[in-house]
C-alpha atoms as a PDB file:
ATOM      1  CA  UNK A   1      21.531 -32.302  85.911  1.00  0.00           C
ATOM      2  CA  UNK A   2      25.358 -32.330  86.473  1.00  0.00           C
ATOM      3  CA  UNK A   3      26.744 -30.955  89.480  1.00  0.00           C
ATOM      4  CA  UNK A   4      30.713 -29.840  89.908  1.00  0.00           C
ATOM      5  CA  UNK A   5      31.894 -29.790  93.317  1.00  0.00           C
ATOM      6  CA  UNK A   6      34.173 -26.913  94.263  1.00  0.00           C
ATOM      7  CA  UNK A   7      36.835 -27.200  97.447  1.00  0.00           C
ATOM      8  CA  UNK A   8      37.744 -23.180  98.116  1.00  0.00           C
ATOM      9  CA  UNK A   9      41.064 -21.655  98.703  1.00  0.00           C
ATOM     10  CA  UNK A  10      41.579 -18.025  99.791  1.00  0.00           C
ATOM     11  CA  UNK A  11      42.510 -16.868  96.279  1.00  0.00           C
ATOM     12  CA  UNK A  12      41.235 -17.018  92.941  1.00  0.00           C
ATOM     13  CA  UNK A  13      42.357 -19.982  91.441  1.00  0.00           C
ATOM     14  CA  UNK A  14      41.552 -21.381  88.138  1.00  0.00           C
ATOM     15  CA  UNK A  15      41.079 -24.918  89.801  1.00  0.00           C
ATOM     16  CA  UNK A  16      37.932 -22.861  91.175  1.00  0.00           C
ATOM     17  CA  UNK A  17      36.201 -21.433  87.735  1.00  0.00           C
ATOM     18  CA  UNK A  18      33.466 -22.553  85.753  1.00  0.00           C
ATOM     19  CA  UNK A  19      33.559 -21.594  82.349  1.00  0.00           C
ATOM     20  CA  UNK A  20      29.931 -21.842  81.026  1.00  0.00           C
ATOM     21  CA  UNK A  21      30.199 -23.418  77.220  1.00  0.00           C
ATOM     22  CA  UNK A  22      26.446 -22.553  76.515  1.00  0.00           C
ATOM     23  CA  UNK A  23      23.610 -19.888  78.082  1.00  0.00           C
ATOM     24  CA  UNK A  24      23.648 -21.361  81.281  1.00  0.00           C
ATOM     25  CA  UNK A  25      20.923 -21.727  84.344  1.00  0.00           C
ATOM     26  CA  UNK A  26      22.579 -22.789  87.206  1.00  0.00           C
ATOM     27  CA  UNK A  27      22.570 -23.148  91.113  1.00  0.00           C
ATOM     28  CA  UNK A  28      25.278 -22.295  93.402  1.00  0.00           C
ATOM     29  CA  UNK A  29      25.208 -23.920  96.780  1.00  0.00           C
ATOM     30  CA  UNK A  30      27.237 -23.126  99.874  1.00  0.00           C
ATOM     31  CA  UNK A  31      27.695 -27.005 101.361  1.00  0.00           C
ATOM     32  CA  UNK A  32      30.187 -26.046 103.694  1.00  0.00           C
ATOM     33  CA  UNK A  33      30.555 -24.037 106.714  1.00  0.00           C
ATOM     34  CA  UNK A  34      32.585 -21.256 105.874  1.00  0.00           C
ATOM     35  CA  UNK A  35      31.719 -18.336 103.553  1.00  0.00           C
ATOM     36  CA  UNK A  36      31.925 -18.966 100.128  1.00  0.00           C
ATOM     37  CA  UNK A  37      33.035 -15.654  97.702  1.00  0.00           C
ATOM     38  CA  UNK A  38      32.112 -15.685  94.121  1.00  0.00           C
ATOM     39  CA  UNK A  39      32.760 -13.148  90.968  1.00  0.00           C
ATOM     40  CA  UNK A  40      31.841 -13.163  87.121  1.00  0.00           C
ATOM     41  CA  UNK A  41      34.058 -12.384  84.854  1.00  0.00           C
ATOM     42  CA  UNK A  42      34.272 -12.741  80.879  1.00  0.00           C
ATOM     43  CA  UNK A  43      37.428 -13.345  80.347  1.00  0.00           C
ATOM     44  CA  UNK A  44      40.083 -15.402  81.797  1.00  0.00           C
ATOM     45  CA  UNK A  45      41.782 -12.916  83.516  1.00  0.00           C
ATOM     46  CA  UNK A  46      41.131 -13.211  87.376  1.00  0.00           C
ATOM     47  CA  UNK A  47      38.805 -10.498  89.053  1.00  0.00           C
ATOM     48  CA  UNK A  48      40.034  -7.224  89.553  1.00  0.00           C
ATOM     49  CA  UNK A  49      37.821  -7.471  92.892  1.00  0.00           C
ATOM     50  CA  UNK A  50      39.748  -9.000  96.084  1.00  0.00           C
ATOM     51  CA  UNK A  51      38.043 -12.322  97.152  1.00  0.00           C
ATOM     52  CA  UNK A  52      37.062 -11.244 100.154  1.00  0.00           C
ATOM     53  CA  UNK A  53      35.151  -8.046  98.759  1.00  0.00           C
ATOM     54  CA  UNK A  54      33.151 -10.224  96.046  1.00  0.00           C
ATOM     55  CA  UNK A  55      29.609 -11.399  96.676  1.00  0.00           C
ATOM     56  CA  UNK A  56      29.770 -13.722  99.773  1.00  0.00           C
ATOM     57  CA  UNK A  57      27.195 -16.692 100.008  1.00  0.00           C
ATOM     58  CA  UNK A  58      26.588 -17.726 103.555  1.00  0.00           C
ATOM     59  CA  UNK A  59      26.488 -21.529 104.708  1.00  0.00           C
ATOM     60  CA  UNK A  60      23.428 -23.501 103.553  1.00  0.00           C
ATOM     61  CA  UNK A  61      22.631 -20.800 101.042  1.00  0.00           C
ATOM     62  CA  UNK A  62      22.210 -20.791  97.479  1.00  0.00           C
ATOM     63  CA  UNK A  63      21.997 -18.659  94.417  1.00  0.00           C
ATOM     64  CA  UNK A  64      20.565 -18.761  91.181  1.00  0.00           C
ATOM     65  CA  UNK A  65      23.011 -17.663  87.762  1.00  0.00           C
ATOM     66  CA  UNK A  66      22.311 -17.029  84.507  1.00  0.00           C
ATOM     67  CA  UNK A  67      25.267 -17.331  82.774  1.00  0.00           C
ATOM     68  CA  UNK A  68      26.084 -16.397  79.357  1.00  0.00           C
ATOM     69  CA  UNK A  69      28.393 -18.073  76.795  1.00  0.00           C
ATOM     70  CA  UNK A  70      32.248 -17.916  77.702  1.00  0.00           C
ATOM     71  CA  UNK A  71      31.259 -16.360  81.074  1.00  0.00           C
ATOM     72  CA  UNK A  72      33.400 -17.413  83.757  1.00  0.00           C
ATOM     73  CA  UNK A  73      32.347 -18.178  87.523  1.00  0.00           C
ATOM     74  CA  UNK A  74      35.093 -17.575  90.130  1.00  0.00           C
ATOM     75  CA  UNK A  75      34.814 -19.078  93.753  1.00  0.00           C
ATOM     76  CA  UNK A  76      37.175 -18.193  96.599  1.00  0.00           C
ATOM     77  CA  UNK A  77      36.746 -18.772 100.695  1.00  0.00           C
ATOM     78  CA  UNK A  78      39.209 -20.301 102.950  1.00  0.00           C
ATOM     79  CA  UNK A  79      37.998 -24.019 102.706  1.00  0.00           C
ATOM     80  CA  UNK A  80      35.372 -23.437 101.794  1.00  0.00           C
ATOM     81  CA  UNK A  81      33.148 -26.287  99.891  1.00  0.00           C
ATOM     82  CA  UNK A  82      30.213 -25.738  97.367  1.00  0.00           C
ATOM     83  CA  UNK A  83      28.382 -27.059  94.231  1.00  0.00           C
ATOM     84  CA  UNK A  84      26.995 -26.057  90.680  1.00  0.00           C
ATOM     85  CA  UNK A  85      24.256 -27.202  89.424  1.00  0.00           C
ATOM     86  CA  UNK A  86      23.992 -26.845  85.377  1.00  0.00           C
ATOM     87  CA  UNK A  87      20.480 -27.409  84.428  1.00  0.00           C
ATOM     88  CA  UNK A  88      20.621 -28.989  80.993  1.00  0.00           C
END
């Protein structure tokens, strides 16, 4: 299963979005030690949400998405580092 590696900033950035090309499962892992934010949006426009009031995922933790065709996965945290795992 492919995994992207993400390395936070503060703000959205499009550096940090996953666009999912399919109906996705995935797994999103906090590997750092900082507070990673994330948002879903379906569009390319960044969320209307501030970073810091999106859904936080704590150090060590993870999550598991379902994401749906042109869906897009935002991740934000002040260097903050975490992974996606796509399953196939």
């Amino acid at each position: 299963m492919p995994t992207t590696p993400f390395e936070t900033s503060e703000a959205w950035t499009t550096e940090n979005r996953f666009t999912a090309a399919d109906e996705t499962d995935a797994l999103l892992s906090n590997t750092g030690s900082g507070i990673v934010y994330f948002e879903v949006t379906k569009t390319d426009d960044l969320p209307s949400v501030h970073p810091r009031k999106a859904t936080p995922l704590h150090p060590g933790q993870s999550i598991p998405l379902q994401l749906k065709v042109g869906w897009r996965l935002w991740l934000s945290g002040e260097g903050g580092l975490a992974s996606l795992l796509v399953a196939p």
